[in-house]
Protein backbone atom coordinates (compact mmCIF):
# COMPACT_ATOMS: atom_id res chain seq x y z
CA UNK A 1 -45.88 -38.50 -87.96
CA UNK A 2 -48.94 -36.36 -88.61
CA UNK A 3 -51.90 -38.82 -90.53
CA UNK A 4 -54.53 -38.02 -92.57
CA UNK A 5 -57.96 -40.13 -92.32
CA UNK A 6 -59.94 -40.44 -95.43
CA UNK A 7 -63.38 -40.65 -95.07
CA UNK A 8 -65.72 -42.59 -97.42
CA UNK A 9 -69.67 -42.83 -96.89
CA UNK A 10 -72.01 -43.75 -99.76
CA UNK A 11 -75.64 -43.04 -98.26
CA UNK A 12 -78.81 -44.39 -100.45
CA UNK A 13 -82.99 -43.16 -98.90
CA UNK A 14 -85.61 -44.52 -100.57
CA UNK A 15 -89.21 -42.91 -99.74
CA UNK A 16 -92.26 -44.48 -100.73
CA UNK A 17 -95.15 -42.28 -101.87
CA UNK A 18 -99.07 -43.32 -101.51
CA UNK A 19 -101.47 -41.32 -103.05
CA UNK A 20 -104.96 -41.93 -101.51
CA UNK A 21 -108.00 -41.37 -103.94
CA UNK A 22 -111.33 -40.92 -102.25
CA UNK A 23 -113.97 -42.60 -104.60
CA UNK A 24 -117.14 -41.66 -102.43
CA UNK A 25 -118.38 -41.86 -98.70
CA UNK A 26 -116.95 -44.33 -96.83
CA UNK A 27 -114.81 -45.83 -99.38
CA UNK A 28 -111.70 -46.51 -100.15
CA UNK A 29 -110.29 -46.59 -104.18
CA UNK A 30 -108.86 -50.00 -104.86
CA UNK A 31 -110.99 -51.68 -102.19
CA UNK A 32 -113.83 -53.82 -101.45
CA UNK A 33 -116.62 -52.12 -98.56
CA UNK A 34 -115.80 -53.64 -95.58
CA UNK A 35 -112.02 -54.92 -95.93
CA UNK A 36 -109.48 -54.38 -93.46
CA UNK A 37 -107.01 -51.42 -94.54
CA UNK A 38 -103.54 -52.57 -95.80
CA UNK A 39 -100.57 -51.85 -93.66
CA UNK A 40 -99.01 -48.60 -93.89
CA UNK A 41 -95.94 -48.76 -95.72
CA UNK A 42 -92.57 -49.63 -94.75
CA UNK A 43 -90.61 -46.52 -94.98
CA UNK A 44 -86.69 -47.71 -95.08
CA UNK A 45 -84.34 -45.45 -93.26
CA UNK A 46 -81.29 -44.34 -94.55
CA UNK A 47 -78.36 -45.59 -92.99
CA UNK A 48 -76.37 -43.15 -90.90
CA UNK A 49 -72.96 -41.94 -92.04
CA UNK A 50 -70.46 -43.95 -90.69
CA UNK A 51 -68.71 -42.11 -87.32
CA UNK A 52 -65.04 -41.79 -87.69
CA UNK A 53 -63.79 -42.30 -83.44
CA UNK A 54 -61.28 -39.66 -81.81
CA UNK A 55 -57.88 -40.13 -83.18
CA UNK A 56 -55.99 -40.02 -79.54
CA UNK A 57 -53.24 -37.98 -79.06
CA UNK A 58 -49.99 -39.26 -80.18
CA UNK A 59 -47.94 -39.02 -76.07
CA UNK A 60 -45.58 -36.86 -75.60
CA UNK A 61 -41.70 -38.00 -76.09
CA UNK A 62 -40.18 -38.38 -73.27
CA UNK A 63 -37.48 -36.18 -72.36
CA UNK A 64 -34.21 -36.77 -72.64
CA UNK A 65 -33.32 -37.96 -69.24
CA UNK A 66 -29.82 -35.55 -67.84
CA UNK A 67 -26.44 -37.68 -67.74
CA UNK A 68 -25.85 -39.40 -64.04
CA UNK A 69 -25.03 -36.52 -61.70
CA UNK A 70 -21.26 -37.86 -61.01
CA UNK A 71 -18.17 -36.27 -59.74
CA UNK A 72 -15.02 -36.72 -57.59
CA UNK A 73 -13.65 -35.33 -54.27
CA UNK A 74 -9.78 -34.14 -56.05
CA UNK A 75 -8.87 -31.51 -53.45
CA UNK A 76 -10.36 -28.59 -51.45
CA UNK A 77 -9.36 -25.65 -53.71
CA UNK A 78 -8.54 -24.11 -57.19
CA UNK A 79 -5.97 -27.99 -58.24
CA UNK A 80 -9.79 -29.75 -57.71
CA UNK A 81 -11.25 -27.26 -60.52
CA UNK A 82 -8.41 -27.98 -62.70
CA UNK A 83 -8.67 -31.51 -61.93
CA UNK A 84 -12.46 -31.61 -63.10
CA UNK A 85 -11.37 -31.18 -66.54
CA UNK A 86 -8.51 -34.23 -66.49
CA UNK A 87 -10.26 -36.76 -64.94
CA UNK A 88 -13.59 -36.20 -67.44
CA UNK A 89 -10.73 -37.11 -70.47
CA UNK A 90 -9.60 -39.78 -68.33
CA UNK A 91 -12.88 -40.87 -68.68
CA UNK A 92 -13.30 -40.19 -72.62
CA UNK A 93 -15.20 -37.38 -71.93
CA UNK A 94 -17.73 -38.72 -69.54
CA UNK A 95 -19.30 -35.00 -67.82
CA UNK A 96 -18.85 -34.65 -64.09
CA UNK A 97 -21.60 -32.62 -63.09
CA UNK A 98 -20.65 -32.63 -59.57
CA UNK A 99 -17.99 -30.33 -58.13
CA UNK A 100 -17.22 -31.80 -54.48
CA UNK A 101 -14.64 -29.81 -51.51
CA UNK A 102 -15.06 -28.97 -47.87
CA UNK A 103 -14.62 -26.28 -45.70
CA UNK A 104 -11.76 -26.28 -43.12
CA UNK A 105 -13.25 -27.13 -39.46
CA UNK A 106 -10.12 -25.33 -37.73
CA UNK A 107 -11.53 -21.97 -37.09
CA UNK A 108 -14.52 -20.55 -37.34
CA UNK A 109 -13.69 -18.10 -40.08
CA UNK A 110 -12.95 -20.66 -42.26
CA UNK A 111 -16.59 -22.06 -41.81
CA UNK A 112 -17.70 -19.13 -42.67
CA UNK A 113 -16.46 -19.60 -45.71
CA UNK A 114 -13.43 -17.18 -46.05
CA UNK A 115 -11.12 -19.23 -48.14
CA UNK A 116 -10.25 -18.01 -51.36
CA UNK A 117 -11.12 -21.54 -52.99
CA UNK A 118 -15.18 -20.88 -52.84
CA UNK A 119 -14.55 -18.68 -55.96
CA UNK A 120 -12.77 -21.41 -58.25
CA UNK A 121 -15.92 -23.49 -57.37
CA UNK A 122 -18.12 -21.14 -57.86
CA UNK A 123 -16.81 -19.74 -60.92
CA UNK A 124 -17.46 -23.67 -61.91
CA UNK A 125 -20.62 -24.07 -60.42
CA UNK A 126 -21.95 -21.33 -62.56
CA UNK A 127 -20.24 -22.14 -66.03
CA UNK A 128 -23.18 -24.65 -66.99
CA UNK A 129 -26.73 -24.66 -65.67
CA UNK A 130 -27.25 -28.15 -64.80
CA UNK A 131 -23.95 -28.89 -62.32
CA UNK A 132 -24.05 -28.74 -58.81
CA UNK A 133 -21.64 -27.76 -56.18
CA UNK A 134 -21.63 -29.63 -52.77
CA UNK A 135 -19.63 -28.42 -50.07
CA UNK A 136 -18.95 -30.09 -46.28
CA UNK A 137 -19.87 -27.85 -43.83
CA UNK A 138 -18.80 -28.40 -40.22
CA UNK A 139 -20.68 -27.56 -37.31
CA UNK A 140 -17.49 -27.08 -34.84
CA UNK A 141 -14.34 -25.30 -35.12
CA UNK A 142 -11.67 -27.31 -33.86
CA UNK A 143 -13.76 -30.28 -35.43
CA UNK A 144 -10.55 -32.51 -36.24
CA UNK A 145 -9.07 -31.62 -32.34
CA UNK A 146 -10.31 -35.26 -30.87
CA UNK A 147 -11.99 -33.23 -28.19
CA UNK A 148 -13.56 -35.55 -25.28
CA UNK A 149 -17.65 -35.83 -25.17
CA UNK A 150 -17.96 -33.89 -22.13
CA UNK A 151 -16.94 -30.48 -23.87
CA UNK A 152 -18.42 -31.57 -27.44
CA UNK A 153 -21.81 -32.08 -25.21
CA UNK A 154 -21.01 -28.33 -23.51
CA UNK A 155 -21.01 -27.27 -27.08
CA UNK A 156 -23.62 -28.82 -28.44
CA UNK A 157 -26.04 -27.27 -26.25
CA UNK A 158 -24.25 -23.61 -27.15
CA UNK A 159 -25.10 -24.24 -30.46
CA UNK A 160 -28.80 -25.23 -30.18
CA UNK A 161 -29.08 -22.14 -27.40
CA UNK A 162 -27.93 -19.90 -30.70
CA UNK A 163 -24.62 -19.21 -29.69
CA UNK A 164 -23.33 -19.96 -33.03
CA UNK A 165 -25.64 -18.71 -35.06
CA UNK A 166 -23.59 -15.48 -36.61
CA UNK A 167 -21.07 -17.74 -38.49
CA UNK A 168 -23.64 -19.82 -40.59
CA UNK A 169 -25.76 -16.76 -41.14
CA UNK A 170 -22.15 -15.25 -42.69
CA UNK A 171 -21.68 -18.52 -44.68
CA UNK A 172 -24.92 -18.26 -46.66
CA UNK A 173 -24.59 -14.87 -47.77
CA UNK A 174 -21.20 -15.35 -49.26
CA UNK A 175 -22.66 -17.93 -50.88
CA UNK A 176 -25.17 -16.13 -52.48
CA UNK A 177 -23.08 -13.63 -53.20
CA UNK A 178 -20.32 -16.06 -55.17
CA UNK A 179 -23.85 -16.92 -57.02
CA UNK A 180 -24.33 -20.55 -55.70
CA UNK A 181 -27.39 -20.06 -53.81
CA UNK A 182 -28.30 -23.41 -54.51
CA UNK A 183 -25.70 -25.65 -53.40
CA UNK A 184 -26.11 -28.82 -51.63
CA UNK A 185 -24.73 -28.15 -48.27
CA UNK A 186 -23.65 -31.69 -45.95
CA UNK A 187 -23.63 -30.27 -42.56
CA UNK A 188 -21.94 -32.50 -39.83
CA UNK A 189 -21.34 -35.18 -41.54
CA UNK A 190 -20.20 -38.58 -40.18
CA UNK A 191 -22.01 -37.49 -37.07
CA UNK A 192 -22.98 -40.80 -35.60
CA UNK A 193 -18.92 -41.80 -35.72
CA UNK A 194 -15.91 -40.33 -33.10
CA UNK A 195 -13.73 -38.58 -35.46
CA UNK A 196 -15.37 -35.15 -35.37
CA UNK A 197 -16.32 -32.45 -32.48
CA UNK A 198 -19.38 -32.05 -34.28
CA UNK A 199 -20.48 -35.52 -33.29
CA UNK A 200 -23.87 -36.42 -32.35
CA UNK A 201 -23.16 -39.33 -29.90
CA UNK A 202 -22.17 -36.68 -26.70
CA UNK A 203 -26.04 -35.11 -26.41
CA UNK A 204 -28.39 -36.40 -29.82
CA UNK A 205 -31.01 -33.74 -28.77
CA UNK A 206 -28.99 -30.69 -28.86
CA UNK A 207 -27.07 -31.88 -31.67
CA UNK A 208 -30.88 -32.20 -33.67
CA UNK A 209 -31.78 -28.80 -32.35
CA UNK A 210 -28.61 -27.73 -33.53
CA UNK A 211 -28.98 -28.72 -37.08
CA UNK A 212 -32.30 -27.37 -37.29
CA UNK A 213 -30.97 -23.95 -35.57
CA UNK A 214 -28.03 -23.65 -38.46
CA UNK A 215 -30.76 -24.84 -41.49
CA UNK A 216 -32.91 -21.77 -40.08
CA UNK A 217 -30.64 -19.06 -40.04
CA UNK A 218 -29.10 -20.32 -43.64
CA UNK A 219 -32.78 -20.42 -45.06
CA UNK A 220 -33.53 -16.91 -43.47
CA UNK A 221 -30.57 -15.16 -46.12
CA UNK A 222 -32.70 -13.70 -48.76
CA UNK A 223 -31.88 -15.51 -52.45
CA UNK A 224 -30.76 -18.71 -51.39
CA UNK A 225 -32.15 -22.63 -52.52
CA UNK A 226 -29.79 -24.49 -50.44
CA UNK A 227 -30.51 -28.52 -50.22
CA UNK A 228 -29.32 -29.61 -46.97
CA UNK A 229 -27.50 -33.32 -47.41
CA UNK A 230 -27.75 -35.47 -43.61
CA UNK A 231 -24.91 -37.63 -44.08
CA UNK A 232 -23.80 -40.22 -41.63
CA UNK A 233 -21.26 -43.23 -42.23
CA UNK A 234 -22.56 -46.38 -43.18
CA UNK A 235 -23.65 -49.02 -40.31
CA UNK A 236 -24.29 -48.39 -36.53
CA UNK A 237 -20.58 -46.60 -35.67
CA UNK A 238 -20.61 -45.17 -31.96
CA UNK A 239 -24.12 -44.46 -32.04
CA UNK A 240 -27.33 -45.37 -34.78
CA UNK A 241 -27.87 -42.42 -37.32
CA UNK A 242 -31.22 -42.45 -37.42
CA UNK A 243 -31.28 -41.20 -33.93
CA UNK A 244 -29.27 -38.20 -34.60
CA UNK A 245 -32.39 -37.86 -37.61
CA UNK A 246 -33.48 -34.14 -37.19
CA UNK A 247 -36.56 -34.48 -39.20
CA UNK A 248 -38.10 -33.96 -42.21
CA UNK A 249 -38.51 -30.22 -42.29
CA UNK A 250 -34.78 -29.30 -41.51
CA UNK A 251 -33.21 -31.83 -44.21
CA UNK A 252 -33.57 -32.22 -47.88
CA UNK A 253 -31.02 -35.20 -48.66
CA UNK A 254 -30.33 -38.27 -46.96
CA UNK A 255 -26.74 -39.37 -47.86
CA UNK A 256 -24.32 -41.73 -46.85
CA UNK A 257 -20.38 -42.38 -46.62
CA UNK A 258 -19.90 -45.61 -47.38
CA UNK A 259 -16.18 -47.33 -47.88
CA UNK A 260 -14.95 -50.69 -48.59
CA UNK A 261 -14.75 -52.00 -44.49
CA UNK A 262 -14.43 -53.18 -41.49
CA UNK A 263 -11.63 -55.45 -43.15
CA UNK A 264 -12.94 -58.83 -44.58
CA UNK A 265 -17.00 -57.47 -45.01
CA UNK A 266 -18.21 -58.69 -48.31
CA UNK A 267 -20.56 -55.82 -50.22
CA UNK A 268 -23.69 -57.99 -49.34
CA UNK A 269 -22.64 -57.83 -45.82
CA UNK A 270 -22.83 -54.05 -46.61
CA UNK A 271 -26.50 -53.78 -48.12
CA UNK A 272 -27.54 -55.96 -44.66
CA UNK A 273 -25.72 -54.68 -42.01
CA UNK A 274 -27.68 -52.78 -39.15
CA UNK A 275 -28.24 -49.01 -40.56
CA UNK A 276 -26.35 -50.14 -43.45
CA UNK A 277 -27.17 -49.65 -47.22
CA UNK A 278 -30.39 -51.23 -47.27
CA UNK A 279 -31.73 -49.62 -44.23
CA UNK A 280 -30.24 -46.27 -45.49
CA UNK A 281 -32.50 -46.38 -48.89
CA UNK A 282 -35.29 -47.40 -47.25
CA UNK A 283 -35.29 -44.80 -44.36
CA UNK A 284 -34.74 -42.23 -47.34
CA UNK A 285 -38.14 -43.69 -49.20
CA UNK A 286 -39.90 -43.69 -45.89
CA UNK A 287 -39.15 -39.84 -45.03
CA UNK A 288 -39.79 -39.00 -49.19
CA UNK A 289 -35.92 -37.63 -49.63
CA UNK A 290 -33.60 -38.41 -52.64
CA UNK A 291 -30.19 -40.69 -51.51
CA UNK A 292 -27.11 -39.13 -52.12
CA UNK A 293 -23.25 -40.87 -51.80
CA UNK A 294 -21.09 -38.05 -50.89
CA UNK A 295 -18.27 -39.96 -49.71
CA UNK A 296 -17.23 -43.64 -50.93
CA UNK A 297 -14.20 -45.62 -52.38
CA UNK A 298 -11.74 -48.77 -51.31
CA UNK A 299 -10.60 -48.76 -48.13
CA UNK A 300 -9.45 -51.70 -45.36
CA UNK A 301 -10.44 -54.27 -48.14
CA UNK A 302 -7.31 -53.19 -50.72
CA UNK A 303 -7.78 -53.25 -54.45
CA UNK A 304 -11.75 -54.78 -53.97
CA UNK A 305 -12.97 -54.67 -57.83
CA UNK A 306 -15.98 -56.57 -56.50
CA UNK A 307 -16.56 -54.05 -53.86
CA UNK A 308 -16.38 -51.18 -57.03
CA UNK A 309 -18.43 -53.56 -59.66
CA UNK A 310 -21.16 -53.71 -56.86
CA UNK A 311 -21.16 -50.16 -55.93
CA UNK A 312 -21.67 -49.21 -59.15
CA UNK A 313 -24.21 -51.26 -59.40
CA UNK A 314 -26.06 -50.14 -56.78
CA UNK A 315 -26.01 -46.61 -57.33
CA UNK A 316 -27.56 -47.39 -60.96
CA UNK A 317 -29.76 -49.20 -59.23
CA UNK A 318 -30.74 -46.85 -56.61
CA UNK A 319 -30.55 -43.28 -58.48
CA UNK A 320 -28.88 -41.30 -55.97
CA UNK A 321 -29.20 -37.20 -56.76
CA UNK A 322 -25.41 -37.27 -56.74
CA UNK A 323 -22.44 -39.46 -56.04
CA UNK A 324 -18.81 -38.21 -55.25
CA UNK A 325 -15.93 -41.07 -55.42
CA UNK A 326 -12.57 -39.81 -52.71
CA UNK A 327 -9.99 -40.00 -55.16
CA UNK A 328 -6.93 -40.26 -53.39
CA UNK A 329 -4.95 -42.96 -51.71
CA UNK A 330 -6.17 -45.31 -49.95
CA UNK A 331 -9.83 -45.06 -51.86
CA UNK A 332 -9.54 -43.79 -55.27
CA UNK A 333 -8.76 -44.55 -58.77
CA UNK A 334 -7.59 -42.00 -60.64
CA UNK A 335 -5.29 -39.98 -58.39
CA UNK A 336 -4.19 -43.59 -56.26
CA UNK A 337 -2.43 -45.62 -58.31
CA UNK A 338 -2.68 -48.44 -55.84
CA UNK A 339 -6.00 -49.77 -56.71
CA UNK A 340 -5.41 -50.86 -60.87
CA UNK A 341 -8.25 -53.60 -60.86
CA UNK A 342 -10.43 -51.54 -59.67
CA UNK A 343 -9.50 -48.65 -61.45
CA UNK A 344 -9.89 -50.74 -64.73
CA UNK A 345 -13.57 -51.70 -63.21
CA UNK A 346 -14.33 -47.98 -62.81
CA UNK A 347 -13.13 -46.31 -65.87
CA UNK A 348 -14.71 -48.64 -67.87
CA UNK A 349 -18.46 -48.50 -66.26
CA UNK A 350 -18.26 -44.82 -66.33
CA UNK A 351 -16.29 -43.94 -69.70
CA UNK A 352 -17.93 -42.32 -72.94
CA UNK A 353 -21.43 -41.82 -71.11
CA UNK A 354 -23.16 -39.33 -73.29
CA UNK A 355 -24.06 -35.97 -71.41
CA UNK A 356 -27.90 -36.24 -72.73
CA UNK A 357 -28.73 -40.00 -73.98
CA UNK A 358 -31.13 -39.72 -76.39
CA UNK A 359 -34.77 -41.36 -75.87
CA UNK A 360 -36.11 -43.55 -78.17
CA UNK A 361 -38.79 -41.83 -80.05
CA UNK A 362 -42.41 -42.82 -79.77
CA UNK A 363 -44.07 -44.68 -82.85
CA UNK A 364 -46.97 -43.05 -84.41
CA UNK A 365 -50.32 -43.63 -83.18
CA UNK A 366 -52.67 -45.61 -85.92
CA UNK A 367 -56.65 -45.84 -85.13
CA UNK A 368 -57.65 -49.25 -85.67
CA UNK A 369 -59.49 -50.69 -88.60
CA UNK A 370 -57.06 -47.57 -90.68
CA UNK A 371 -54.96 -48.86 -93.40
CA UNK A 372 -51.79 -46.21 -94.98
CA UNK A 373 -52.31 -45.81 -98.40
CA UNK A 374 -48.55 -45.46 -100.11
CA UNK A 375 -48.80 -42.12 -102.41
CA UNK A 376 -45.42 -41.58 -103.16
CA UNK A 377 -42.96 -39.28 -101.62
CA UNK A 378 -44.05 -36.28 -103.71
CA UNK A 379 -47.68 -35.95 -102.84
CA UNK A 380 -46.87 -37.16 -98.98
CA UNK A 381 -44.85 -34.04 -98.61
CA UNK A 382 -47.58 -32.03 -99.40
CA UNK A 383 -50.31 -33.86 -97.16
CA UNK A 384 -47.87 -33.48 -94.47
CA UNK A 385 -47.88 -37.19 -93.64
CA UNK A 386 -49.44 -40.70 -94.93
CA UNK A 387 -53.38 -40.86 -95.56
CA UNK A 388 -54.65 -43.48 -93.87
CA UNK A 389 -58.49 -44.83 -95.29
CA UNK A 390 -60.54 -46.41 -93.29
CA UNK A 391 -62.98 -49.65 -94.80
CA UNK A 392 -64.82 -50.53 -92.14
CA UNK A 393 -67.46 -47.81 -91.88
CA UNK A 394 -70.33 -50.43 -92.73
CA UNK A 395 -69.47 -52.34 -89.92
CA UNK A 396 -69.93 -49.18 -87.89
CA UNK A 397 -73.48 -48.64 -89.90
CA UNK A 398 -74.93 -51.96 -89.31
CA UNK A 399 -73.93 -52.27 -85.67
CA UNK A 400 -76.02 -48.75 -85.29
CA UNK A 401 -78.59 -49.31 -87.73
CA UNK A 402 -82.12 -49.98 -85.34
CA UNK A 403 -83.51 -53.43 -85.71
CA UNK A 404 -87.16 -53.41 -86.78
């Protein structure tokens, strides 16, 4: 609200005239030869105008902080679009503003990005301005083949010598050209565990010059903003993360897949863990990079509400950029219908959330020693706000006013 300051200052000078009369040589009217001369006098100075201070600036409202950047793993092609748009009413309209799939790690020209699915998702990406589209990009073809660490270590150090370079440089163009030059891209992910060829564990220094090799030639494609997500599993796993860690320059995310196991590990055992979720947050405040939960749900624990109260709990805690629940069987809770307690914990943290919560607006700014005068609703209109007179301006006068 806009105020009006009223300024009153009353201002009284009094000057004192003498007239001298000379009655003759060496003498003074009105005074006896030889007397001392009377004091000059006392000339009172007008007191200054009392000095209204600065109003400050009323601060700025904040602005409306955007909805928790949320979403679901539902399948890899056009059925996870669709399913977008059933599990936000599932959720009484909660937005998901995350769109999650993964590229097939059979073949190289599926890496590349040649299945038809990258246009549903794109076509989603692009229907709003603030979503965001995160795909799984594998480093090996053949990545599901259980191949042994001697050839994974051969490969490794093909990739890092280049050898590989062609299909990533393919990937990024389509990319740009679908129009999602900006998606969030988790390359290699789960690379400190045994499940994929593009492990880490066989050779960590190739695989880091690796990385770095496929974030080059992806950066060097004209147009794109991709955010490159690192993205291990939670907890040490065949080897510790951090030293598959490529550095700073080559990554822009540091996520995390984190289930409900080994079998009979409480959440707290979790956060403590070695390389588990506390260690992961703080290596990611260390290295100045958002957190990010790409992968998480139930797993070896069963129906764990407490495992999905406290997950929940941490990610409001921790403000990852974006967090993606697996929703199918064994760790989700829409799609699974094996997990209802914590199902009924999820829905109902996550239901109704508004897609812009509104901030509470600032309260107008008031001087001190100002007091609102009420004139009616009529002539307040017209001022453009409440006038607001101030009575202490001969406070102000007699703290300036110089002592004699």
């Amino acid at each position: 609200m806009r105020l009006a300051f009223v300024r009153l200052a009353f201002a009284a000078a009094g000057i004192i005239a003498v007239t001298a009369v000379t009655a003759g040589p060496g003498h003074t009217a009105g005074r006896a030869p030889g007397a001392e001369p009377p004091p000059p006098p006392t000339v009172t100075k007008a007191p200054d105008p009392p000095v209204t201070p600065e109003v400050p600036e009323a601060p700025k409202a904040p602005e409306a902080p955007k909805a928790p950047a949320i979403g679901a793993y539902l399948d890899y092609g056009p059925d996870g679009v669709d399913r977008m748009t059933d599990l936000s009413e599932w959720l009484d309209g909660t937005e998901l503003r995350v769109g999650h799939t993964y590229l097939p790690g059979d073949r190289w020209s599926n890496i590349e990005g040649a299945p038809r699915f990258l246009e549903s998702w794109a076509a989603w990406r692009k229907a709003k301005d603030d979503r965001m589209f995160v795909l799984n990009v594998p480093m090996m073809e053949r990545n599901e083949d259980r191949v042994g660490d001697r050839e994974v270590r051969g490969l490794l150090r093909q990739g890092a010598a280049g050898a590989f370079d062609e299909h990533y440089r393919v990937l990024a163009e389509r990319l740009v050209r679908l129009g999602v030059p900006d998606t969030v891209i988790v390359l290699g992910w789960e690379m400190n565990g045994t499940t994929y060829t593009h492990r880490c564990g066989p050779d960590p220094e190739s695989w880091k010059t690796y990385w770095k090799r496929i974030v080059k030639v992806m950066r060097s494609v004209p147009g794109q903003k991709f955010a490159f997500d690192f993205a291990p599993s939670r907890g040490r796993d065949a080897v510790p993360w951090p030293e598959c860690y490529p550095g700073d320059d080559s990554v822009d995310v540091i996520g995390m897949d984190s289930y409900d196991q080994p079998r009979g590990m409480t959440f707290d055992e979790q956060v403590r863990e070695e390389y588990g979720l506390q260690h992961h947050v703080d290596f990611a405040k260390a290295h100045g990079k958002p957190v990010s939960y790409p992968e998480w749900g139930l797993f070896r624990n069963g129906d764990n509400d407490a495992y999905m109260r406290r997950m929940l709990k941490w990610m409001d805690e921790h403000k990852p950029l974006y967090n993606t629940v697996t929703d199918y069987c064994p760790h989700g809770v829409w799609q699974c219908k094996d997990n209802p307690k914590a199902t009924k914990v999820y829905r109902e943290a996550l239901s109704g959330l508004p897609a812009n919560p509104v901030p509470k607006p600032n309260d107008p700014v008031r001087p001190p020693h100002c007091s609102p005068l009420d004139l009616g609703d009529w002539v307040e209109y017209w001022l453009g706000g409440k006038l607001c007179l101030r009575f202490d301006w001969w406070e102000r006068n007699e703290q300036t006013k110089p002592q004699g």
